[in-house]
N, C-alpha and C. Protein backbone atom coordinates (compact mmCIF):
# COMPACT_ATOMS: atom_id res chain seq x y z
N UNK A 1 0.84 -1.18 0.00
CA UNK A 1 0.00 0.00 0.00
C UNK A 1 0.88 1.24 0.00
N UNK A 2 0.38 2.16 -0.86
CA UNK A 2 1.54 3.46 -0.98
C UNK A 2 0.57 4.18 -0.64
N UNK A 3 0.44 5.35 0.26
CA UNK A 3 0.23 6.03 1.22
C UNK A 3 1.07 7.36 1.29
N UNK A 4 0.59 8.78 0.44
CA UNK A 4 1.27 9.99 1.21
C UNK A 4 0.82 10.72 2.65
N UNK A 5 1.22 11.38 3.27
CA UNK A 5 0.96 12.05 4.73
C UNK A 5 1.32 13.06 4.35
N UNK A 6 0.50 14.11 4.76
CA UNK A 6 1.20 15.44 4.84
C UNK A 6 1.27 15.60 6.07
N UNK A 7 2.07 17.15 6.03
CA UNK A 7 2.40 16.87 7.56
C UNK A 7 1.72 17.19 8.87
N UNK A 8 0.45 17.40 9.11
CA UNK A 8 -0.67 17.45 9.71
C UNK A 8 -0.67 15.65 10.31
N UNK A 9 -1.05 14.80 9.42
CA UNK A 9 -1.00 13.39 9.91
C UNK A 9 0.36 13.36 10.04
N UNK A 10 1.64 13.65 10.00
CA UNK A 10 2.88 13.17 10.48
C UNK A 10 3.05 13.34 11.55
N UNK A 11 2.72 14.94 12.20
CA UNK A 11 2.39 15.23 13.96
C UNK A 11 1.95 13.97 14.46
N UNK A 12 0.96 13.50 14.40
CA UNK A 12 0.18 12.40 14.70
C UNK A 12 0.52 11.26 15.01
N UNK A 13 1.60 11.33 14.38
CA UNK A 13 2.63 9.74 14.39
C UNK A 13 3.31 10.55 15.46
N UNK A 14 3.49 11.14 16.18
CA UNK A 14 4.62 11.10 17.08
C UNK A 14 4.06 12.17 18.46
N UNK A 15 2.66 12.81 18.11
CA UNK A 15 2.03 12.91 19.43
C UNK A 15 0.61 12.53 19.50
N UNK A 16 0.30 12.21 20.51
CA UNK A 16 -0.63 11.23 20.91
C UNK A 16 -1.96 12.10 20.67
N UNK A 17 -2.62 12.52 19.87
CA UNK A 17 -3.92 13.28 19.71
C UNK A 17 -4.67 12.69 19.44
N UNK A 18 -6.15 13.53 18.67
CA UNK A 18 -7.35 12.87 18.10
C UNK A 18 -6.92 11.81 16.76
N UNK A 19 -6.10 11.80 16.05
CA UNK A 19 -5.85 10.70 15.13
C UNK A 19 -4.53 10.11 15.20
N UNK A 20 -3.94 10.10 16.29
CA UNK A 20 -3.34 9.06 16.87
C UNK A 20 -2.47 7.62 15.65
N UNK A 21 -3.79 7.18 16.59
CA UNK A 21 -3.88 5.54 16.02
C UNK A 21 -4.01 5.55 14.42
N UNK A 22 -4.80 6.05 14.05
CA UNK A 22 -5.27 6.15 12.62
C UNK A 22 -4.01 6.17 11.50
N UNK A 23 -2.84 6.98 12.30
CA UNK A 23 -2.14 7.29 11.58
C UNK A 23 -0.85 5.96 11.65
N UNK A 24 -1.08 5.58 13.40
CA UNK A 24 0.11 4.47 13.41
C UNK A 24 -0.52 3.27 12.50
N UNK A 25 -1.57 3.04 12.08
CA UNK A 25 -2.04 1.76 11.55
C UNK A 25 -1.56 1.81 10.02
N UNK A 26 -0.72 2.73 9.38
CA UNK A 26 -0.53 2.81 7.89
C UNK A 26 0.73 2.00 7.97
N UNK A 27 0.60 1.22 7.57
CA UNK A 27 1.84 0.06 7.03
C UNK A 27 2.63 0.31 5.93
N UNK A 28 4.26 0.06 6.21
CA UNK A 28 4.96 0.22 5.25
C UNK A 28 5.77 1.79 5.18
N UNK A 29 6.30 2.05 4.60
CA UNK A 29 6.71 3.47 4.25
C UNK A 29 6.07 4.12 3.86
N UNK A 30 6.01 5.51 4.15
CA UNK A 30 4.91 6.28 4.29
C UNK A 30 5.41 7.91 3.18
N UNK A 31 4.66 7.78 2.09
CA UNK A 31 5.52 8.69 1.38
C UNK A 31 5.11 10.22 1.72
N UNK A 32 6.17 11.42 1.76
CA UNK A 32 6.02 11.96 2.56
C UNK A 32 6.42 13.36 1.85
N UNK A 33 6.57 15.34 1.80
CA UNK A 33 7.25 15.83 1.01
C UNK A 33 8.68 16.21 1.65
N UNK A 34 9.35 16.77 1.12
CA UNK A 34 10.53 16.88 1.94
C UNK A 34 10.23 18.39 2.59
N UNK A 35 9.15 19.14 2.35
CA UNK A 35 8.62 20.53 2.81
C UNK A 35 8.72 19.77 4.62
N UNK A 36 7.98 18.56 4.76
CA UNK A 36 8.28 18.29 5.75
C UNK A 36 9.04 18.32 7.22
N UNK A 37 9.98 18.19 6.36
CA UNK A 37 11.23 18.80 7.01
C UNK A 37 11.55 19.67 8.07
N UNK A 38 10.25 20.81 7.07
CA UNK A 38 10.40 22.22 8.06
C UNK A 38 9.14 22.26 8.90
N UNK A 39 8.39 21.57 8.45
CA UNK A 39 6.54 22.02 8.59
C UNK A 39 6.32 20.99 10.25
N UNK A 40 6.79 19.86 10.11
CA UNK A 40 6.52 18.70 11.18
C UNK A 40 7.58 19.13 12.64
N UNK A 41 8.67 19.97 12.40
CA UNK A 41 9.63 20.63 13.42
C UNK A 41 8.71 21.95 14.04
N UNK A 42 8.38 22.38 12.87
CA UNK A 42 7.55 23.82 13.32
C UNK A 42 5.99 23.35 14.03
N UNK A 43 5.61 22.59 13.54
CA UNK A 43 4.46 22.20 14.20
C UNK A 43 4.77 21.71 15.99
N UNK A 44 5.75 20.97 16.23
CA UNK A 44 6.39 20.43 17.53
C UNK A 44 6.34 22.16 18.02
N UNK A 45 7.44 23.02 17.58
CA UNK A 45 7.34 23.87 18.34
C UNK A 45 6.58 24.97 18.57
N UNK A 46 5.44 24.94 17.85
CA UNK A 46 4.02 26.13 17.79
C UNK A 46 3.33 25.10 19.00
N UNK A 47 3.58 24.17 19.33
CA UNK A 47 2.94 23.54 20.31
C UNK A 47 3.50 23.59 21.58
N UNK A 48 5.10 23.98 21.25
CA UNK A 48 5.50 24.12 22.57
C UNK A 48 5.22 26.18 23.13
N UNK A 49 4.91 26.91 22.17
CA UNK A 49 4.63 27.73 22.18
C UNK A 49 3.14 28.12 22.66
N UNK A 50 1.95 27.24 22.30
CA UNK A 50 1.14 27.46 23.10
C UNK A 50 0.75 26.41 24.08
N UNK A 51 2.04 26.14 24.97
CA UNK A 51 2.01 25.37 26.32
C UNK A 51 1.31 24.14 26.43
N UNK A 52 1.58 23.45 24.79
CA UNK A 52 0.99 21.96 25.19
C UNK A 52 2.03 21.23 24.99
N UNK A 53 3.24 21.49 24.88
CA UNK A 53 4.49 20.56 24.62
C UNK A 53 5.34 21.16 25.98
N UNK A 54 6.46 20.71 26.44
CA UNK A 54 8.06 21.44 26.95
C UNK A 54 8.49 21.24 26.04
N UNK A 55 9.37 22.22 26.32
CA UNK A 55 10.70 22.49 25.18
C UNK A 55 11.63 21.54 25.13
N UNK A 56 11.86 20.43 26.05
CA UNK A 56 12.57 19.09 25.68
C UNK A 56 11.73 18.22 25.02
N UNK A 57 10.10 18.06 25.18
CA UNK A 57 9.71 17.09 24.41
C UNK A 57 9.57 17.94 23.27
N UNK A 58 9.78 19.01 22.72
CA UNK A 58 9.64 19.56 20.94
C UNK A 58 10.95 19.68 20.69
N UNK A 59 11.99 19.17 20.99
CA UNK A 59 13.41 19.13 21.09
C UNK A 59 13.71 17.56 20.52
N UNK A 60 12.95 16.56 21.38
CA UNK A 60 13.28 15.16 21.26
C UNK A 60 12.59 14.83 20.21
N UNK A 61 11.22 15.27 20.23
CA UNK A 61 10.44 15.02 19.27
C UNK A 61 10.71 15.47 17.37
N UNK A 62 11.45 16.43 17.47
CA UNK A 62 12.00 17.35 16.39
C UNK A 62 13.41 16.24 16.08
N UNK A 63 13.85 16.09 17.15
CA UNK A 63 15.26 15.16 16.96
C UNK A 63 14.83 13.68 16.03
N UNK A 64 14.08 13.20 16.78
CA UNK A 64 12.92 11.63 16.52
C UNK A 64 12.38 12.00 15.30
N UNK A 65 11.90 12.41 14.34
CA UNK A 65 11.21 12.81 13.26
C UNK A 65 12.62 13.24 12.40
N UNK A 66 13.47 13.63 12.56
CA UNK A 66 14.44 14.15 12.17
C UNK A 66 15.48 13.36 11.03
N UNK A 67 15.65 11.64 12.59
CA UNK A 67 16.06 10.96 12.54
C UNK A 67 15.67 10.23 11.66
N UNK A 68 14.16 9.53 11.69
CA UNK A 68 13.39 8.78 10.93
C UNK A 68 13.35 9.45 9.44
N UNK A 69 13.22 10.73 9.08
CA UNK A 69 12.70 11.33 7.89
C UNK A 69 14.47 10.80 7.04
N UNK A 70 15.32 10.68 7.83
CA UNK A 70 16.62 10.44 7.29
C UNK A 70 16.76 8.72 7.24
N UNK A 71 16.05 8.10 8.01
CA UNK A 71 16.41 7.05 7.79
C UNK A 71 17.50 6.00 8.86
N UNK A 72 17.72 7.08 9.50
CA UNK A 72 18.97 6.50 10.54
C UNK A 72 18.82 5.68 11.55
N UNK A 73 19.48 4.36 11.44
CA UNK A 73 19.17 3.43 12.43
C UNK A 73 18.20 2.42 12.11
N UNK A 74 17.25 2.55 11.27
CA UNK A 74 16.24 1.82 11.00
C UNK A 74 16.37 0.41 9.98
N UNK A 75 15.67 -0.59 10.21
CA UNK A 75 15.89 -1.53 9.61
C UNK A 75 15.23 -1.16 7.88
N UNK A 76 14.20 -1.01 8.27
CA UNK A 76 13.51 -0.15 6.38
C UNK A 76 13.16 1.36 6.86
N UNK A 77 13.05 1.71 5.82
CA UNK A 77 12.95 3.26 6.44
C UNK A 77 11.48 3.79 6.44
N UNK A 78 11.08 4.54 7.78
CA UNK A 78 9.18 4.93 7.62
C UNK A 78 8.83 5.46 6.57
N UNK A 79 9.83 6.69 6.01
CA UNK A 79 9.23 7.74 5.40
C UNK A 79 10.29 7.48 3.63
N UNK A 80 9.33 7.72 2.83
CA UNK A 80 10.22 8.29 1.25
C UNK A 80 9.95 9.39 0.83
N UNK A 81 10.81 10.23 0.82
CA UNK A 81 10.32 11.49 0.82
C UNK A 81 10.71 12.20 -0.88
N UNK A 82 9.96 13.02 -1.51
CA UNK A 82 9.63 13.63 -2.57
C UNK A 82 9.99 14.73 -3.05
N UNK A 83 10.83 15.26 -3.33
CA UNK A 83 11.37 16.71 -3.32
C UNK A 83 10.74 17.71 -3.67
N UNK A 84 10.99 18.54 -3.50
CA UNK A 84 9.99 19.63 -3.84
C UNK A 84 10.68 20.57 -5.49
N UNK A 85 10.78 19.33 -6.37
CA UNK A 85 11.32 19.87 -7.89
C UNK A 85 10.79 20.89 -8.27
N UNK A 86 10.70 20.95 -9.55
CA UNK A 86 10.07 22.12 -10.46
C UNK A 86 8.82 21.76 -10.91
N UNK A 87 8.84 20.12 -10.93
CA UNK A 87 7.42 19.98 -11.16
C UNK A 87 6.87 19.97 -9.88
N UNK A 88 6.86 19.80 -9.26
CA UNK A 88 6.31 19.88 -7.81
C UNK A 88 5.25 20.89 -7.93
N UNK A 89 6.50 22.35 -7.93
CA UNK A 89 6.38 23.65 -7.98
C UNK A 89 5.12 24.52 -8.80
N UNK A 90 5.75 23.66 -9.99
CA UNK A 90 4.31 24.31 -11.38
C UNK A 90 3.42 23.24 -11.06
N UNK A 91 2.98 22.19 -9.98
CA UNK A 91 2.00 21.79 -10.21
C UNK A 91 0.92 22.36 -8.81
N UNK A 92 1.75 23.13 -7.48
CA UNK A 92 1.43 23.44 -6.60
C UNK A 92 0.76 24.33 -7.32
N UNK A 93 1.64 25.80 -8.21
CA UNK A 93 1.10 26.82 -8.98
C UNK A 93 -0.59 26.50 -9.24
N UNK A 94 -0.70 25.59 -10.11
CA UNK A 94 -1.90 25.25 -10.82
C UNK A 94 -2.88 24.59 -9.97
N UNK A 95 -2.62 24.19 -8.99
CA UNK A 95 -3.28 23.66 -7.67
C UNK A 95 -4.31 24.93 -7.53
N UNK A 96 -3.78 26.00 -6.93
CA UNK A 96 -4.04 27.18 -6.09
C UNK A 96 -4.88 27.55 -7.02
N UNK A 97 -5.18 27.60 -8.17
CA UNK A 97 -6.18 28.07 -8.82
C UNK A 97 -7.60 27.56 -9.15
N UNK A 98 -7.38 26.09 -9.08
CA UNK A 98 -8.28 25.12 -8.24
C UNK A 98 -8.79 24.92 -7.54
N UNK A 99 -8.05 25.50 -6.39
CA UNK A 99 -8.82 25.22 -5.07
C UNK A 99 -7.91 26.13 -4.09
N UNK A 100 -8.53 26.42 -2.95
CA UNK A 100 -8.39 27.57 -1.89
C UNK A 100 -7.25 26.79 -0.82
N UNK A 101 -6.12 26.71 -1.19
CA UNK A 101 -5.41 26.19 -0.26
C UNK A 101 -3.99 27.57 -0.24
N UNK A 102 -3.54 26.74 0.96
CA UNK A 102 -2.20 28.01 1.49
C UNK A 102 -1.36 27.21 0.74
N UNK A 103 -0.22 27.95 0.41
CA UNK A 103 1.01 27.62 -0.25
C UNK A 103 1.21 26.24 -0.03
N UNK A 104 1.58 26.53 1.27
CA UNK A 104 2.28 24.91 1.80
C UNK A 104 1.42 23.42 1.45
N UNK A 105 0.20 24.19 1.84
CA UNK A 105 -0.89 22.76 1.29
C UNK A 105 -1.16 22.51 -0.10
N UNK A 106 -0.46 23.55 -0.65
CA UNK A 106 -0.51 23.17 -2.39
C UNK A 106 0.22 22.66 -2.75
N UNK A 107 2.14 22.51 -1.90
CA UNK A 107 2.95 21.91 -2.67
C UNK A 107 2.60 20.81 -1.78
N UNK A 108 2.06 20.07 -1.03
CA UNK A 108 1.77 19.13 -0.47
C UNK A 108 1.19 18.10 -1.44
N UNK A 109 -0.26 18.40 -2.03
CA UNK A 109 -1.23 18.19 -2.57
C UNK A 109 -0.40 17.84 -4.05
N UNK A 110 0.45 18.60 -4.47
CA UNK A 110 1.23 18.78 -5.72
C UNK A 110 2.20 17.13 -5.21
N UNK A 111 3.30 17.38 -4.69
CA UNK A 111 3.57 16.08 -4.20
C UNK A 111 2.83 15.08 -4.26
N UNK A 112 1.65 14.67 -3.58
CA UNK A 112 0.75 13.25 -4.19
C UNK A 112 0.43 13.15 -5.14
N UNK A 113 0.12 14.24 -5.89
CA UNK A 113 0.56 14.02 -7.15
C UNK A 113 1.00 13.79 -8.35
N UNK A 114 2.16 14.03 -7.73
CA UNK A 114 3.96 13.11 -8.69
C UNK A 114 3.63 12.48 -8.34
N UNK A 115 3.56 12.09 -6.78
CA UNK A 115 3.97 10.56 -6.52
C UNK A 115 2.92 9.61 -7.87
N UNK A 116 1.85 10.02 -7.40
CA UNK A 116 0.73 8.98 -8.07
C UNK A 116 1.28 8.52 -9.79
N UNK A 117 1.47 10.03 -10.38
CA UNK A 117 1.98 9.89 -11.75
C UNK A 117 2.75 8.77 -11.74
N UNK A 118 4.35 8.92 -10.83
CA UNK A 118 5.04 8.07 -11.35
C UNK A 118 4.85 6.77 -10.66
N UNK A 119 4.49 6.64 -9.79
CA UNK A 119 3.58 4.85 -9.44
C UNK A 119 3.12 4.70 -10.09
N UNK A 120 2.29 5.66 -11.22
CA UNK A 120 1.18 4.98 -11.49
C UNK A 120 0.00 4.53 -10.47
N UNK A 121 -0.14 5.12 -9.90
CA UNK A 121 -1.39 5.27 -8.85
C UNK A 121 -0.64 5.61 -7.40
N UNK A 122 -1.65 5.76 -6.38
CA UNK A 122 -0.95 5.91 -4.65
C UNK A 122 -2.74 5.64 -4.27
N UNK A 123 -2.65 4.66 -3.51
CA UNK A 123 -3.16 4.17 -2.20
C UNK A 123 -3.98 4.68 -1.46
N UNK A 124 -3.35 6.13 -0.74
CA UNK A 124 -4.20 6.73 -0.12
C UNK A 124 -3.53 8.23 0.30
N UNK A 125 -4.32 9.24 0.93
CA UNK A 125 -4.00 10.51 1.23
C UNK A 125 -4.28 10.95 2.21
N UNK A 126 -3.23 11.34 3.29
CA UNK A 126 -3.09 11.14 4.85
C UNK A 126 -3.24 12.80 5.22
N UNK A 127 -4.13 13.19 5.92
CA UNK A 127 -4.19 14.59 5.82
C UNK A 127 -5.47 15.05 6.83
N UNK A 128 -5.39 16.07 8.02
CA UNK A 128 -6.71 15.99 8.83
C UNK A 128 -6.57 18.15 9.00
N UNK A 129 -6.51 18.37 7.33
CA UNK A 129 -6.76 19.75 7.26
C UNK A 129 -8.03 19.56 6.19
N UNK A 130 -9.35 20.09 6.26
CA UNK A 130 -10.28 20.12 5.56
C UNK A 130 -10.32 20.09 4.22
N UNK A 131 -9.77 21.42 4.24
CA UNK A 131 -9.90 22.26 2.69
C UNK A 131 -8.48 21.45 2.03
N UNK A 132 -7.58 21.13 2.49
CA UNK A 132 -6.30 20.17 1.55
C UNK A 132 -7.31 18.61 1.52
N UNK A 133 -7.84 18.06 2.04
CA UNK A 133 -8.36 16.78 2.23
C UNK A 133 -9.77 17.03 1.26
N UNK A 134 -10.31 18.65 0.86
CA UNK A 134 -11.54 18.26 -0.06
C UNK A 134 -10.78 19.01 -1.34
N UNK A 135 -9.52 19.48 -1.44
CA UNK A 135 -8.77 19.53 -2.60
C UNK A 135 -8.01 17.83 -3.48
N UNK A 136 -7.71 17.09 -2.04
CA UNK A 136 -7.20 16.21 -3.12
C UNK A 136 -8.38 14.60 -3.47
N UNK A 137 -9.07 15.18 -2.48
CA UNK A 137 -10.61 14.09 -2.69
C UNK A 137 -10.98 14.87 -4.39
N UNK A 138 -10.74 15.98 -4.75
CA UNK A 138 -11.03 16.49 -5.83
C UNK A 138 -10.27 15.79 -7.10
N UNK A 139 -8.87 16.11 -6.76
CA UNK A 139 -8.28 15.42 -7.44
C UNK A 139 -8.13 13.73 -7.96
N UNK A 140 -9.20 13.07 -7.49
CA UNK A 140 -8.93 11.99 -7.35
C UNK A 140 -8.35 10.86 -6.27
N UNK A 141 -7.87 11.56 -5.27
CA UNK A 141 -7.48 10.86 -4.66
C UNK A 141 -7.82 10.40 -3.72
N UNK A 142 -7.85 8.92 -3.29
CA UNK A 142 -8.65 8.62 -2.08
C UNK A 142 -8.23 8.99 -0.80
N UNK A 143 -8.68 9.37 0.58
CA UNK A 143 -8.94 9.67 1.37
C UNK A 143 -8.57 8.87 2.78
N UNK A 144 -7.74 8.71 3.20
CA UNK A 144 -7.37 8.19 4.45
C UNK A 144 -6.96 9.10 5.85
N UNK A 145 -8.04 8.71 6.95
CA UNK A 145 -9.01 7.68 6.58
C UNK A 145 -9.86 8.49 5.96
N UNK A 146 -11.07 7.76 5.25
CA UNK A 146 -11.97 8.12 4.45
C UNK A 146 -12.78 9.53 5.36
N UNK A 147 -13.21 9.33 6.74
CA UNK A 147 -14.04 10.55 7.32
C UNK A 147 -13.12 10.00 8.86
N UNK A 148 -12.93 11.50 9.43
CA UNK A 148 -12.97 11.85 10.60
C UNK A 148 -13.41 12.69 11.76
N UNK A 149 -13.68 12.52 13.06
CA UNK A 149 -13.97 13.39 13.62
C UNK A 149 -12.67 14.37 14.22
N UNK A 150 -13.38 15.73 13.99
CA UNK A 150 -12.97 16.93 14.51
C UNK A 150 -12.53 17.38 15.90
């Protein structure tokens, strides 16, 4: 099963919230963008900013995500991550005119979308932001999980 996450469900994998579980149950490597990078660190610490993290657990946690997005130590690796090319880029562009998303959720959305091209299909689309989750349900893509609560 090939499976992208943006990084909304990647938080998820590594703090214990409303989709949690949902997110640990995706098997296999989990394809991912390399925007990531910045977006899943910044998310740890906007949380330690409004006093639901310490600054050692958005430290460890930033370290742990860090580690994994690289691969280090691991027997297969969680994440394959997607660069953020030129096609990426002109396909985020053409996204935004489509549909009402912020930058970041366009090159996101743009990303599952290489991916799919060059698979030749993807699995599913890991994501618990509305308007990116009824942009790429637009696009075709299925929905994991299919509905959640808020």
């Amino acid at each position: 099963m090939t499976v992208f996450a943006d990084s909304s469900a990647l938080v998820e994998l590594y703090v214990a919230e409303a989709h949690h579980r949902q997110v640990l149950a995706i098997a296999g490597p989990i394809v991912v963008s390399s925007l990531a990078a910045v977006e899943v660190p910044a998310a740890f610490w906007r949380k330690h900013r409004l006093g639901q993290l310490e600054a050692t657990d958005a430290a460890v946690l930033s370290a742990e995500f860090a580690a994994d997005l690289a691969g280090a130590g691991l027997p297969e690796p969680r994440f394959i991550a997607v660069a953020a090319s030129d096609e990426v880029i002109d396909g985020a562009a053409a996204a935004v005119s489509r549909h009402p998303l912020r930058a970041f959720d366009a090159l996101q959305l743009a990303s599952a979308l290489a991916v799919r091209r060059a698979l030749d299909g993807l699995d599913g689309f890991v994501a618990f932001d509305d308007t990116l989750r009824a942009a790429a349900a637009a696009e075709g893509l299925t929905l994991v999980p299919e509905s959640f609560d808020h």
